[in-house]
PDB file of N, CA and C in Angstrom:
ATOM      1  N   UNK A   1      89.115 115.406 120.425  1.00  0.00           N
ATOM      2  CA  UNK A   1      90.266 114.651 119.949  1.00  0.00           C
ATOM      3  C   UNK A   1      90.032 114.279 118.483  1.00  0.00           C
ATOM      4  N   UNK A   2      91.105 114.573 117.638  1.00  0.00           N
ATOM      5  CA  UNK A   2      90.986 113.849 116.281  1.00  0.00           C
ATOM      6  C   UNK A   2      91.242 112.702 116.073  1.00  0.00           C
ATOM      7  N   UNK A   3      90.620 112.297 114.911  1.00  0.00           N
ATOM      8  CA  UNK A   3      90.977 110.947 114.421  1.00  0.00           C
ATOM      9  C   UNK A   3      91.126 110.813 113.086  1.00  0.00           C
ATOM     10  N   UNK A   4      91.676 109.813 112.688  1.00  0.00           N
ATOM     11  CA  UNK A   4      92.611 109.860 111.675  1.00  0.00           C
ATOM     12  C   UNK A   4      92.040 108.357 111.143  1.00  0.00           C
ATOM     13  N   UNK A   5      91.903 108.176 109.624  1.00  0.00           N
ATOM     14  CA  UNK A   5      92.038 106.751 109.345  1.00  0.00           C
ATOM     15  C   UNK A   5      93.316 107.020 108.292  1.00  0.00           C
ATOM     16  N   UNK A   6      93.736 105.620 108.194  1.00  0.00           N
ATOM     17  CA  UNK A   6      95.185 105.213 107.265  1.00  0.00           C
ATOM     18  C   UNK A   6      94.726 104.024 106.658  1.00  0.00           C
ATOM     19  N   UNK A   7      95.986 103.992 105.539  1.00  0.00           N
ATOM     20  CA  UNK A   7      96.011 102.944 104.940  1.00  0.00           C
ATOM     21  C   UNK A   7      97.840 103.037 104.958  1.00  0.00           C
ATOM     22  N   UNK A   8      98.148 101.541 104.856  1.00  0.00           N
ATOM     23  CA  UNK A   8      99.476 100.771 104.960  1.00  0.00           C
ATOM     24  C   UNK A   8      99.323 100.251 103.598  1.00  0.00           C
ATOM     25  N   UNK A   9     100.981  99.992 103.202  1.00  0.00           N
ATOM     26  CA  UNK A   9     101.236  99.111 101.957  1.00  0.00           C
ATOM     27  C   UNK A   9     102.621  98.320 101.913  1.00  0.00           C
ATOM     28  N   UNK A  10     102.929  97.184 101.184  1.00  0.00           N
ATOM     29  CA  UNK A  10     104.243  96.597 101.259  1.00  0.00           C
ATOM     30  C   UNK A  10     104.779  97.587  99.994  1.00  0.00           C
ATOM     31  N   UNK A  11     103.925  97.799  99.168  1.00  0.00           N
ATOM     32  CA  UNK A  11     104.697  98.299  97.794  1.00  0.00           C
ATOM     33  C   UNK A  11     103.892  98.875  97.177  1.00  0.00           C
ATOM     34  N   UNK A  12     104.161  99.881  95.492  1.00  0.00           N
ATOM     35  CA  UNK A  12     103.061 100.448  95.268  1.00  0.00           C
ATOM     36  C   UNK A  12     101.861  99.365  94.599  1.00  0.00           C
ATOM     37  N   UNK A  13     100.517  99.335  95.047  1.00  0.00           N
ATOM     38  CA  UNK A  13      99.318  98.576  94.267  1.00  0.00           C
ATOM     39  C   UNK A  13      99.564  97.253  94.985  1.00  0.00           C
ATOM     40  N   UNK A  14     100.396  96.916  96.405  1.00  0.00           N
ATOM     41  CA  UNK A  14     100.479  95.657  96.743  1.00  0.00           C
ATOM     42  C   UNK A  14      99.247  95.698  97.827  1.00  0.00           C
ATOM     43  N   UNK A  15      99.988  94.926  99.341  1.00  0.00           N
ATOM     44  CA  UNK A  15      98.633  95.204  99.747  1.00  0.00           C
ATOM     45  C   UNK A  15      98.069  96.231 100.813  1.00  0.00           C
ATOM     46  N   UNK A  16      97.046  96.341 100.793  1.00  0.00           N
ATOM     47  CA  UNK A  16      96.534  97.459 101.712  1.00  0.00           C
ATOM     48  C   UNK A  16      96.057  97.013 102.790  1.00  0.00           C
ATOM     49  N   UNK A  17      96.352  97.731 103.904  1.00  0.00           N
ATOM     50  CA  UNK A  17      95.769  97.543 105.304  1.00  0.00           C
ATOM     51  C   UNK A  17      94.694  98.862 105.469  1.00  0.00           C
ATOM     52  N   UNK A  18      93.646  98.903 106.064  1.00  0.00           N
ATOM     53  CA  UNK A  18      93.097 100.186 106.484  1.00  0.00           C
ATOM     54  C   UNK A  18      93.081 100.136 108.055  1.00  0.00           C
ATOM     55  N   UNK A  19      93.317 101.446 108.842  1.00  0.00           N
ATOM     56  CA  UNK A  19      93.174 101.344 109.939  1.00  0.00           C
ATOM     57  C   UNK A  19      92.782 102.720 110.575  1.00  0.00           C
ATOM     58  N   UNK A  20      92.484 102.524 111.780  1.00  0.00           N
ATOM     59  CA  UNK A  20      92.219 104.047 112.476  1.00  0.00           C
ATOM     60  C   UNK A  20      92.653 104.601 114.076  1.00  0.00           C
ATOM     61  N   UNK A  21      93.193 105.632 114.057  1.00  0.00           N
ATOM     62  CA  UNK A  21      93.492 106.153 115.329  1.00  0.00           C
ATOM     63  C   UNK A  21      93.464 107.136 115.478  1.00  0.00           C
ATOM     64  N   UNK A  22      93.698 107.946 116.790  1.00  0.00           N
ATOM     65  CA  UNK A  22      93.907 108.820 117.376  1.00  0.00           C
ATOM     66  C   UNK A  22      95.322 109.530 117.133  1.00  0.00           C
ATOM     67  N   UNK A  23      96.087 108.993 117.134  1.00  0.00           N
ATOM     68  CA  UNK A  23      97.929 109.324 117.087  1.00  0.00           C
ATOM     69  C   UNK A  23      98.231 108.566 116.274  1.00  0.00           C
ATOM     70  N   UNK A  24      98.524 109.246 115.050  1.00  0.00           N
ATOM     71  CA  UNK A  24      99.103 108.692 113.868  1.00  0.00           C
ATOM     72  C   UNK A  24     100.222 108.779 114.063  1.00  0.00           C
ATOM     73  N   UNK A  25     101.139 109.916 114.445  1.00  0.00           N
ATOM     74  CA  UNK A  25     102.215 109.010 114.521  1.00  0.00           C
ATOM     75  C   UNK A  25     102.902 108.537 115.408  1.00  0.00           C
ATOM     76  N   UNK A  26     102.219 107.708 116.603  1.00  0.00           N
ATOM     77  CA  UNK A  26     102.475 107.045 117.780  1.00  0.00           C
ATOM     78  C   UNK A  26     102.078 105.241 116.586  1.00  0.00           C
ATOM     79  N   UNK A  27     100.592 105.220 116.539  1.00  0.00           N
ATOM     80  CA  UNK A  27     100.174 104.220 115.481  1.00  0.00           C
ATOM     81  C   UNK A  27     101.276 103.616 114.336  1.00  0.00           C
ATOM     82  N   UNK A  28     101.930 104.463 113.329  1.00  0.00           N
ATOM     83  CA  UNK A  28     102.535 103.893 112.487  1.00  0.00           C
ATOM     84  C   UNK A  28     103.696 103.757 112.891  1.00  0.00           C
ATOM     85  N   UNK A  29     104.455 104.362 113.550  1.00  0.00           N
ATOM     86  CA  UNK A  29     105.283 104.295 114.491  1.00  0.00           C
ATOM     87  C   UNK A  29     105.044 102.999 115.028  1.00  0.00           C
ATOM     88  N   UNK A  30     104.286 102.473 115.579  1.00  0.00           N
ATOM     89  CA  UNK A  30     103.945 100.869 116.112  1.00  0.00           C
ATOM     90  C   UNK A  30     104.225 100.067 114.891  1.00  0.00           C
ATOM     91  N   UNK A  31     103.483 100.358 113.790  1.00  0.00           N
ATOM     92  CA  UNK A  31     103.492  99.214 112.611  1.00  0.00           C
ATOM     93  C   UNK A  31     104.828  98.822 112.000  1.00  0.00           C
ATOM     94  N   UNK A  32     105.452 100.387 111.887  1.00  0.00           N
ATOM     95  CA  UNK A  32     106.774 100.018 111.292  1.00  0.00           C
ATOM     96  C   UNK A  32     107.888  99.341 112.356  1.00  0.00           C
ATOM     97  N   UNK A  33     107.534  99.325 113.035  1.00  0.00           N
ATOM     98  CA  UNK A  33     108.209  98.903 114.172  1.00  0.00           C
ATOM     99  C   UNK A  33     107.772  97.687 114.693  1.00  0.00           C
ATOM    100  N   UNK A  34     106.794  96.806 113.818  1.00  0.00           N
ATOM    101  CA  UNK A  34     106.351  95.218 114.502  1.00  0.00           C
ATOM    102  C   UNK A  34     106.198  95.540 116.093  1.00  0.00           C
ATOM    103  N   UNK A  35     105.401  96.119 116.859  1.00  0.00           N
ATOM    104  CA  UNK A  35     105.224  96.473 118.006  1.00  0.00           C
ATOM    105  C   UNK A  35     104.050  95.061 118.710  1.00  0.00           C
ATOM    106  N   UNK A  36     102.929  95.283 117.395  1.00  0.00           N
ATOM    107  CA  UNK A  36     102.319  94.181 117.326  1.00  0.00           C
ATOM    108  C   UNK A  36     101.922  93.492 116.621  1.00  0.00           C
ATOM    109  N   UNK A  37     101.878  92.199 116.943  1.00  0.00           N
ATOM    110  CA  UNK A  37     101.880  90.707 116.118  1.00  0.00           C
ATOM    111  C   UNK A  37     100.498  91.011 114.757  1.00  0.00           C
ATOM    112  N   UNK A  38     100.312  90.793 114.036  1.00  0.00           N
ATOM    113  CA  UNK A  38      98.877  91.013 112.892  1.00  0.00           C
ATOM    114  C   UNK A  38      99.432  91.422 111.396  1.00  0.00           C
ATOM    115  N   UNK A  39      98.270  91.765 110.673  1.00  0.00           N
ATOM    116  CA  UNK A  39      98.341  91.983 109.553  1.00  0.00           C
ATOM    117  C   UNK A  39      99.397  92.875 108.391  1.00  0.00           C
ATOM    118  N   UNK A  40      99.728  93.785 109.617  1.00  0.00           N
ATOM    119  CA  UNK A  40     101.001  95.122 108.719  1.00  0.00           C
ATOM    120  C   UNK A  40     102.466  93.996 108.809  1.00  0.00           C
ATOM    121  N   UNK A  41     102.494  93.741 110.505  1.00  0.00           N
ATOM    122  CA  UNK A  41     103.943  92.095 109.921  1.00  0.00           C
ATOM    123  C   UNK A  41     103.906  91.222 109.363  1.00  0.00           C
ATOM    124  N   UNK A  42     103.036  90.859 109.015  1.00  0.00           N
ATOM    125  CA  UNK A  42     103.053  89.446 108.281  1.00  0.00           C
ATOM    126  C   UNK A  42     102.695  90.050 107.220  1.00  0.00           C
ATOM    127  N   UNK A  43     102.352  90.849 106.399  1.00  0.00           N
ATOM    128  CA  UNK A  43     102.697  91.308 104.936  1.00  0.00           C
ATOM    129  C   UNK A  43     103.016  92.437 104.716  1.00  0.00           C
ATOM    130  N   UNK A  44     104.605  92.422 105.736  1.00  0.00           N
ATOM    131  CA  UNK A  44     105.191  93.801 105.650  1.00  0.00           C
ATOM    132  C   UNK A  44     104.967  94.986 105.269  1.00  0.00           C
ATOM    133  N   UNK A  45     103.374  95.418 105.493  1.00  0.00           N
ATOM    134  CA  UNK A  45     102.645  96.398 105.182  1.00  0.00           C
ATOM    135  C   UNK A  45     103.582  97.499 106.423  1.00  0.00           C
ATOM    136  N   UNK A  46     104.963  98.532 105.669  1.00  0.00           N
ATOM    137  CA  UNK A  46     105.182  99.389 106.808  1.00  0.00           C
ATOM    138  C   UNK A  46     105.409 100.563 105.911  1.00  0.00           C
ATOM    139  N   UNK A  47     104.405 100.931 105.195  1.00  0.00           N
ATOM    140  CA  UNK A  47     104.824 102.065 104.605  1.00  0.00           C
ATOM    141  C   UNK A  47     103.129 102.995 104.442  1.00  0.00           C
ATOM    142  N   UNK A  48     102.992 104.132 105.306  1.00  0.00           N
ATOM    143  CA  UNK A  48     101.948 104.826 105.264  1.00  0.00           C
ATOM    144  C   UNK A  48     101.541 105.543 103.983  1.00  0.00           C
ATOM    145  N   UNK A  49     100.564 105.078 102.952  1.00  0.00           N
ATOM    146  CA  UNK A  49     100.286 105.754 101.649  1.00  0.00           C
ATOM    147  C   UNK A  49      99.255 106.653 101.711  1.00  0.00           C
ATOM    148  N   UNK A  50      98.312 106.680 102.559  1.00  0.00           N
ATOM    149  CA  UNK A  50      97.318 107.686 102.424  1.00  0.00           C
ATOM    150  C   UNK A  50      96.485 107.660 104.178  1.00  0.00           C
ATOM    151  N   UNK A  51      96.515 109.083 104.182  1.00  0.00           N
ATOM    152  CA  UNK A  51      95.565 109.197 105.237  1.00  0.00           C
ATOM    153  C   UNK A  51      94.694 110.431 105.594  1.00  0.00           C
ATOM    154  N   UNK A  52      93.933 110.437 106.106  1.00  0.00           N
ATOM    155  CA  UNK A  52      93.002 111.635 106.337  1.00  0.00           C
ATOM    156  C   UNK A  52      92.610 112.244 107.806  1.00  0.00           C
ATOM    157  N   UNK A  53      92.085 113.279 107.856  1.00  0.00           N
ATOM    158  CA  UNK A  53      91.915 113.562 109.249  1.00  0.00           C
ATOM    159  C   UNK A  53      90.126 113.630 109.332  1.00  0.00           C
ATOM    160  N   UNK A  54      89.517 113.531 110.410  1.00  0.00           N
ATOM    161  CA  UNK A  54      88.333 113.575 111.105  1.00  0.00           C
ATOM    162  C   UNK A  54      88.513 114.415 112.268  1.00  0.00           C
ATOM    163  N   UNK A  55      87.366 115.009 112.721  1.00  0.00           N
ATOM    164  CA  UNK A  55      87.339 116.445 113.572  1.00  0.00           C
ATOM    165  C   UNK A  55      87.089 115.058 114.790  1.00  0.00           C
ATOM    166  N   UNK A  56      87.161 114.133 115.021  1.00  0.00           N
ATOM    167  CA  UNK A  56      87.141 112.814 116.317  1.00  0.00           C
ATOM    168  C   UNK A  56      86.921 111.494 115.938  1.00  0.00           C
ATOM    169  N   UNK A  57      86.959 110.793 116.811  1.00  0.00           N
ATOM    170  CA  UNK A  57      87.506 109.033 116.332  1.00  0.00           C
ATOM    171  C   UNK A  57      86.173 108.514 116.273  1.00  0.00           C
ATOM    172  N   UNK A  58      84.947 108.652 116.922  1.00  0.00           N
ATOM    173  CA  UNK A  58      83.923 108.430 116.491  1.00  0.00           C
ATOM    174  C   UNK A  58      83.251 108.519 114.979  1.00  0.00           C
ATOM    175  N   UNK A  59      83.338 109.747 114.546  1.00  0.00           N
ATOM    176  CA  UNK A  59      83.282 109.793 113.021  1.00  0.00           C
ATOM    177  C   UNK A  59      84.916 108.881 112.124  1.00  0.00           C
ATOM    178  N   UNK A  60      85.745 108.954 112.808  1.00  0.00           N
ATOM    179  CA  UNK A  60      86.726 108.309 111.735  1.00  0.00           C
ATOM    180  C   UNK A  60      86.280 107.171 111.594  1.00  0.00           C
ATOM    181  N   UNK A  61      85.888 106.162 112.977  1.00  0.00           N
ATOM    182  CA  UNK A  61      85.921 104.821 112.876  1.00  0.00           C
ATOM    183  C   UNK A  61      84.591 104.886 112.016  1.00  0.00           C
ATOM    184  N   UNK A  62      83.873 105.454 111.761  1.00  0.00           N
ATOM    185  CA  UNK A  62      82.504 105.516 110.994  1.00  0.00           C
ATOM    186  C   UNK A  62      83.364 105.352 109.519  1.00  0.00           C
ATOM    187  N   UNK A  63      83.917 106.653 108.732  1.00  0.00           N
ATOM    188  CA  UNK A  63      84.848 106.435 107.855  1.00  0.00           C
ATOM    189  C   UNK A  63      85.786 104.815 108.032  1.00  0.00           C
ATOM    190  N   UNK A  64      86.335 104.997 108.825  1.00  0.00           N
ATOM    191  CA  UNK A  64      87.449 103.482 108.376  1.00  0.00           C
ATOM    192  C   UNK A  64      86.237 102.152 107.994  1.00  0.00           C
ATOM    193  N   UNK A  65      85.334 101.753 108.655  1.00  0.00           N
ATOM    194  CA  UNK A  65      84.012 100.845 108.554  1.00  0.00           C
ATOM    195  C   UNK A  65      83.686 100.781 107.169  1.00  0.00           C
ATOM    196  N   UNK A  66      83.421 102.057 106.516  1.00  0.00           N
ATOM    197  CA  UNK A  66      83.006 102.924 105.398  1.00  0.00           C
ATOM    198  C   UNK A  66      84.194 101.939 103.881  1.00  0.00           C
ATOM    199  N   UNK A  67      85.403 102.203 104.283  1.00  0.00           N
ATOM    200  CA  UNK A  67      86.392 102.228 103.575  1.00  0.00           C
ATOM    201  C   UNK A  67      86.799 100.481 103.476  1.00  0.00           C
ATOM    202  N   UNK A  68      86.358  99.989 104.802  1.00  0.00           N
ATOM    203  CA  UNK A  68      87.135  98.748 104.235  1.00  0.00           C
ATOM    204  C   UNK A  68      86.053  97.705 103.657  1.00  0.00           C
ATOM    205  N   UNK A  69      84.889  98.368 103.292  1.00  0.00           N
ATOM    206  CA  UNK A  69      83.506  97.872 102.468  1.00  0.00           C
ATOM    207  C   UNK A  69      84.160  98.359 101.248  1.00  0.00           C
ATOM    208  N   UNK A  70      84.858  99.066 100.828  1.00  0.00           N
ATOM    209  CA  UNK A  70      85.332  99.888  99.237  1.00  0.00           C
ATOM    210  C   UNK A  70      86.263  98.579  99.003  1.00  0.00           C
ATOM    211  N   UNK A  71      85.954  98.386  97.533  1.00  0.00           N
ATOM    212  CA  UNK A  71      86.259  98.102  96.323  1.00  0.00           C
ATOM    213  C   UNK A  71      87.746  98.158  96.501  1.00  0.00           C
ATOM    214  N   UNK A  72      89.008  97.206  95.897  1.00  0.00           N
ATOM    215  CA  UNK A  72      89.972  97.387  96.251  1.00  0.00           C
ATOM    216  C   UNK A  72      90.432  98.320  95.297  1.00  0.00           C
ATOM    217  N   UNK A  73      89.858  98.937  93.911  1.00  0.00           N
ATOM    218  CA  UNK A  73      90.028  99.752  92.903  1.00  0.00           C
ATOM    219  C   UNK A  73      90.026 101.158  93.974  1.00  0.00           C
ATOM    220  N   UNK A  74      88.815 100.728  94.735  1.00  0.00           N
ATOM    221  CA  UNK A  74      88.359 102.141  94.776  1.00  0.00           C
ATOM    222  C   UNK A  74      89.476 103.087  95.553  1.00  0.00           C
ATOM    223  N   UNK A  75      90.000 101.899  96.628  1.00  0.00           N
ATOM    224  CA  UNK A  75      91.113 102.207  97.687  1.00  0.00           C
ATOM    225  C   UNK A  75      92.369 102.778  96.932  1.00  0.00           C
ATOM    226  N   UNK A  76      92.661 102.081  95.841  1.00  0.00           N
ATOM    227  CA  UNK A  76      93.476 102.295  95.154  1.00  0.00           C
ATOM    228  C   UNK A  76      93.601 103.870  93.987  1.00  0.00           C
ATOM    229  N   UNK A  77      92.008 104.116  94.186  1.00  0.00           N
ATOM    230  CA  UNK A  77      91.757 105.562  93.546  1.00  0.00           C
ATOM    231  C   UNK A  77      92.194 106.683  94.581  1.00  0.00           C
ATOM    232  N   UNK A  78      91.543 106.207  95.556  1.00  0.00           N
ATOM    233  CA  UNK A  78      91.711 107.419  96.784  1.00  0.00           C
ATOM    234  C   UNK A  78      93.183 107.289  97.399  1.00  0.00           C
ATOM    235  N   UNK A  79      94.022 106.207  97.179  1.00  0.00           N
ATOM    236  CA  UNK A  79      95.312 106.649  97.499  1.00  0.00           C
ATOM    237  C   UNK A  79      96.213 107.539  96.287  1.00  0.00           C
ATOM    238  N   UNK A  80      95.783 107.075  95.518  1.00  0.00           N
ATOM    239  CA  UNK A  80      96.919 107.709  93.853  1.00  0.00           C
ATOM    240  C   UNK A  80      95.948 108.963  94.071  1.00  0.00           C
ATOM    241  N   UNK A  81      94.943 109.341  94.624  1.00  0.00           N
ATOM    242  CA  UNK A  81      94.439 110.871  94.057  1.00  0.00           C
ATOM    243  C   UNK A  81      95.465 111.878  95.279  1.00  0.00           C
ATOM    244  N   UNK A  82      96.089 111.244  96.146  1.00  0.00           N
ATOM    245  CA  UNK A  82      96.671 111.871  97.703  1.00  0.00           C
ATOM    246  C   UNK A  82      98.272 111.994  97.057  1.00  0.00           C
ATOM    247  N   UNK A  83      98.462 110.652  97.018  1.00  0.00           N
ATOM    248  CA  UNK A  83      99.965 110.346  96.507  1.00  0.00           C
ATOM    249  C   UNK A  83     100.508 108.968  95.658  1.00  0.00           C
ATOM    250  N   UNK A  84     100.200 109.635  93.972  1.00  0.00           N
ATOM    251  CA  UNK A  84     100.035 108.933  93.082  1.00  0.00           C
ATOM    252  C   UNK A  84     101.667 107.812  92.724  1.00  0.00           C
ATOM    253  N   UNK A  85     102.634 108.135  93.309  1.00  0.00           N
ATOM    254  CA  UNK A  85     103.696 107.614  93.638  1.00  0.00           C
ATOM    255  C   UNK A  85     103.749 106.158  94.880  1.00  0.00           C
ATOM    256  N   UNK A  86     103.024 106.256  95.763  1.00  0.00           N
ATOM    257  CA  UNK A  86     102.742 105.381  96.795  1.00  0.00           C
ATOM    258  C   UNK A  86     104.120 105.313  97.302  1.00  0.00           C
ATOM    259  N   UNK A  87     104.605 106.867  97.766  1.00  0.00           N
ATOM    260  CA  UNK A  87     105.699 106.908  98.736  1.00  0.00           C
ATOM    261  C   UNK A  87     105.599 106.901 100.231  1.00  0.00           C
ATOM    262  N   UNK A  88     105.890 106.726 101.110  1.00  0.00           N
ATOM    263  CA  UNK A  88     105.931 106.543 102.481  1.00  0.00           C
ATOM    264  C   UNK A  88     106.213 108.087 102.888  1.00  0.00           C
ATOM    265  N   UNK A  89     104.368 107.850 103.566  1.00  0.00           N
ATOM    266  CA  UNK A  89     104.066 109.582 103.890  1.00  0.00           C
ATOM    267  C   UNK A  89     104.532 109.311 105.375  1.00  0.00           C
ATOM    268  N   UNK A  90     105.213 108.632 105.809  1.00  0.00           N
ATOM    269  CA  UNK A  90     105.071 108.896 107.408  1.00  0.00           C
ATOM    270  C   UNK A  90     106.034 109.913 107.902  1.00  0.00           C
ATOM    271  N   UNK A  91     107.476 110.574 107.342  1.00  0.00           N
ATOM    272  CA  UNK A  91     108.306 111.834 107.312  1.00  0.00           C
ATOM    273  C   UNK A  91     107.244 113.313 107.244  1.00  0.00           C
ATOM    274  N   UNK A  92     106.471 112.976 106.333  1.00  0.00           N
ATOM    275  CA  UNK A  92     105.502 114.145 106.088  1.00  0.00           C
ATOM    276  C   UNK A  92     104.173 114.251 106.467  1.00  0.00           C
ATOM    277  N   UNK A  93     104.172 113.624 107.722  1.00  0.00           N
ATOM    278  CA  UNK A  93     102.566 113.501 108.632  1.00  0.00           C
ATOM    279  C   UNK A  93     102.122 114.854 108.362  1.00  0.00           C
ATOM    280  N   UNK A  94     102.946 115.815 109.021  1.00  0.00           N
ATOM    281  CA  UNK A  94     102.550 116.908 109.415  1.00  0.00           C
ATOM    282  C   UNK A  94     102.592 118.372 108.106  1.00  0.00           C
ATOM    283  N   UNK A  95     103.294 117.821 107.559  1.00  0.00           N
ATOM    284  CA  UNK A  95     102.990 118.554 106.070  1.00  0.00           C
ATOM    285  C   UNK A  95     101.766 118.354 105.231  1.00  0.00           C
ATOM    286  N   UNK A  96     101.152 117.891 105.120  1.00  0.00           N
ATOM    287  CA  UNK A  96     100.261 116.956 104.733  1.00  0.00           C
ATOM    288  C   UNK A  96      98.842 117.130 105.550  1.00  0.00           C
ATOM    289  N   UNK A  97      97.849 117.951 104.771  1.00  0.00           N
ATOM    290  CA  UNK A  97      96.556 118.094 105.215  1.00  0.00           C
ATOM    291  C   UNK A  97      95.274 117.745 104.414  1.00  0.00           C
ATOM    292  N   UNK A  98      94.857 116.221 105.099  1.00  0.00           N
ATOM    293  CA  UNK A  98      93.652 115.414 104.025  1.00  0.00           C
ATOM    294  C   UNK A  98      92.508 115.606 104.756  1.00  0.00           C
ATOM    295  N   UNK A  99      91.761 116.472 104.983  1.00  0.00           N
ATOM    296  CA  UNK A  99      90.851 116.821 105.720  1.00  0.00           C
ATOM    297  C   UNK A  99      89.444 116.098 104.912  1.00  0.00           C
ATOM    298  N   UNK A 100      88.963 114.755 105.750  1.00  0.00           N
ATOM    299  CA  UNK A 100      87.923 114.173 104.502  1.00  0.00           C
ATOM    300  C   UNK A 100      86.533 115.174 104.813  1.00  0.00           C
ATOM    301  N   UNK A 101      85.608 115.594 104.191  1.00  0.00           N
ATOM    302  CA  UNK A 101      84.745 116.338 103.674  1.00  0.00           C
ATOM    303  C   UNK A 101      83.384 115.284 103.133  1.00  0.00           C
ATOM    304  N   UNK A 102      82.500 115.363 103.770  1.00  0.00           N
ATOM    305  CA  UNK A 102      81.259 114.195 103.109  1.00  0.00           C
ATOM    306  C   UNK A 102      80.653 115.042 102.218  1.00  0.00           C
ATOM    307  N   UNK A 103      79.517 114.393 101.734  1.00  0.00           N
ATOM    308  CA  UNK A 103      79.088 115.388 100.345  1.00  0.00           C
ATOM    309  C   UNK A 103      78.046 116.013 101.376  1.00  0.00           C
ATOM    310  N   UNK A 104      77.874 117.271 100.625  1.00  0.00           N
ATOM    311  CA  UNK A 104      76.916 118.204 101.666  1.00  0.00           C
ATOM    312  C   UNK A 104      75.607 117.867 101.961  1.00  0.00           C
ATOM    313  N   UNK A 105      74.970 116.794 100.960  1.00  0.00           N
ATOM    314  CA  UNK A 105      73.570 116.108 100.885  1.00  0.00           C
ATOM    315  C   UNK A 105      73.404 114.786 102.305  1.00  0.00           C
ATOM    316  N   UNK A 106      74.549 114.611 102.468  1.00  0.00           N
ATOM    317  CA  UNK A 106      74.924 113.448 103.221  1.00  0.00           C
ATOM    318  C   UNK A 106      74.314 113.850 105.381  1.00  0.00           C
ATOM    319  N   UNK A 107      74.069 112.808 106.063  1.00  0.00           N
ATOM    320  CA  UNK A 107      73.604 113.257 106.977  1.00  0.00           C
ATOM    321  C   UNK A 107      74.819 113.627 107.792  1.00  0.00           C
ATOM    322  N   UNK A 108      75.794 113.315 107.486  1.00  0.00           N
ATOM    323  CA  UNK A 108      77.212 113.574 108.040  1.00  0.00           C
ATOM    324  C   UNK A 108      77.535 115.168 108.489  1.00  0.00           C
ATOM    325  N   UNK A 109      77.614 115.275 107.151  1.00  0.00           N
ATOM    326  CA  UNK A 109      78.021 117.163 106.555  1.00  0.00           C
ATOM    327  C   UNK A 109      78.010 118.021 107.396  1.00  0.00           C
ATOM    328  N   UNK A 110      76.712 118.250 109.227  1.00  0.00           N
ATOM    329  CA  UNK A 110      76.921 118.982 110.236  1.00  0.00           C
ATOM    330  C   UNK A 110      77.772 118.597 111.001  1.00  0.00           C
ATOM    331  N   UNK A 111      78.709 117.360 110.924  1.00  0.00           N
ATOM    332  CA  UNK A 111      79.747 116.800 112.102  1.00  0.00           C
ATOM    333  C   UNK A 111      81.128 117.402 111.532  1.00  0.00           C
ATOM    334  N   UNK A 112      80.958 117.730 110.305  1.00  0.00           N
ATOM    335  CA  UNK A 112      82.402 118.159 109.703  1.00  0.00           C
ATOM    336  C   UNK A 112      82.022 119.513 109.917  1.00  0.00           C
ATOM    337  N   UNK A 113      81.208 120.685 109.737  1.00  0.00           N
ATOM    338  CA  UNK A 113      81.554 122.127 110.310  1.00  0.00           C
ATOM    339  C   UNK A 113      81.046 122.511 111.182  1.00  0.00           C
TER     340      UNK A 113
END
């Protein structure tokens, strides 16, 4: 099963949510939809700006852990390098292939091929 981490936003450079699942678009589908009570409703975080895929949710949630230790610059690098507009990718889930890649030195690097 894949897994997927995301990030949410109210606007472009406002604020960011990071999160992770299995079914992205069952997941944002929930957020934009206030399904449940937390952080994406109460700062109308319903607009999907960046996300990536993982070959399973074990390594993603490793990545999402990873990401919400990053720098809010940094978050803000890795979304403008995907989609420097901060338009609402959730129409184009499936167009859209962010396959994250660790550096090959990394102990990771045999879980990705």
């Amino acid at each position: 099963m894949t897994g997927f981490v995301y990030m949410m936003s109210d606007k472009p450079r406002g604020v960011i949510y990071t999160g992770v699942t299995s079914d992205l678009h069952g997941r944002i589908w929930e957020h934009r939809n206030e399904i449940h009570k937390g952080f994406t409703q109460k700062y109308r975080a319903k607009n999907l700006v960046w996300f990536e895929n993982h070959p399973n949710i074990v390594l993603a949630i490793q990545r999402e852990k990873s990401l919400k230790r990053y720098m809010r610059e940094w978050k803000i690098k890795l979304i403008e390098e995907l989609n420097p507009t901060w338009i609402d990718l959730y129409e184009r889930i499936d167009e859209i292939e962010n396959v994250y890649r660790p550096h090959p030195n990394t102990r990771e690097w045999n879980d990705y091929n």
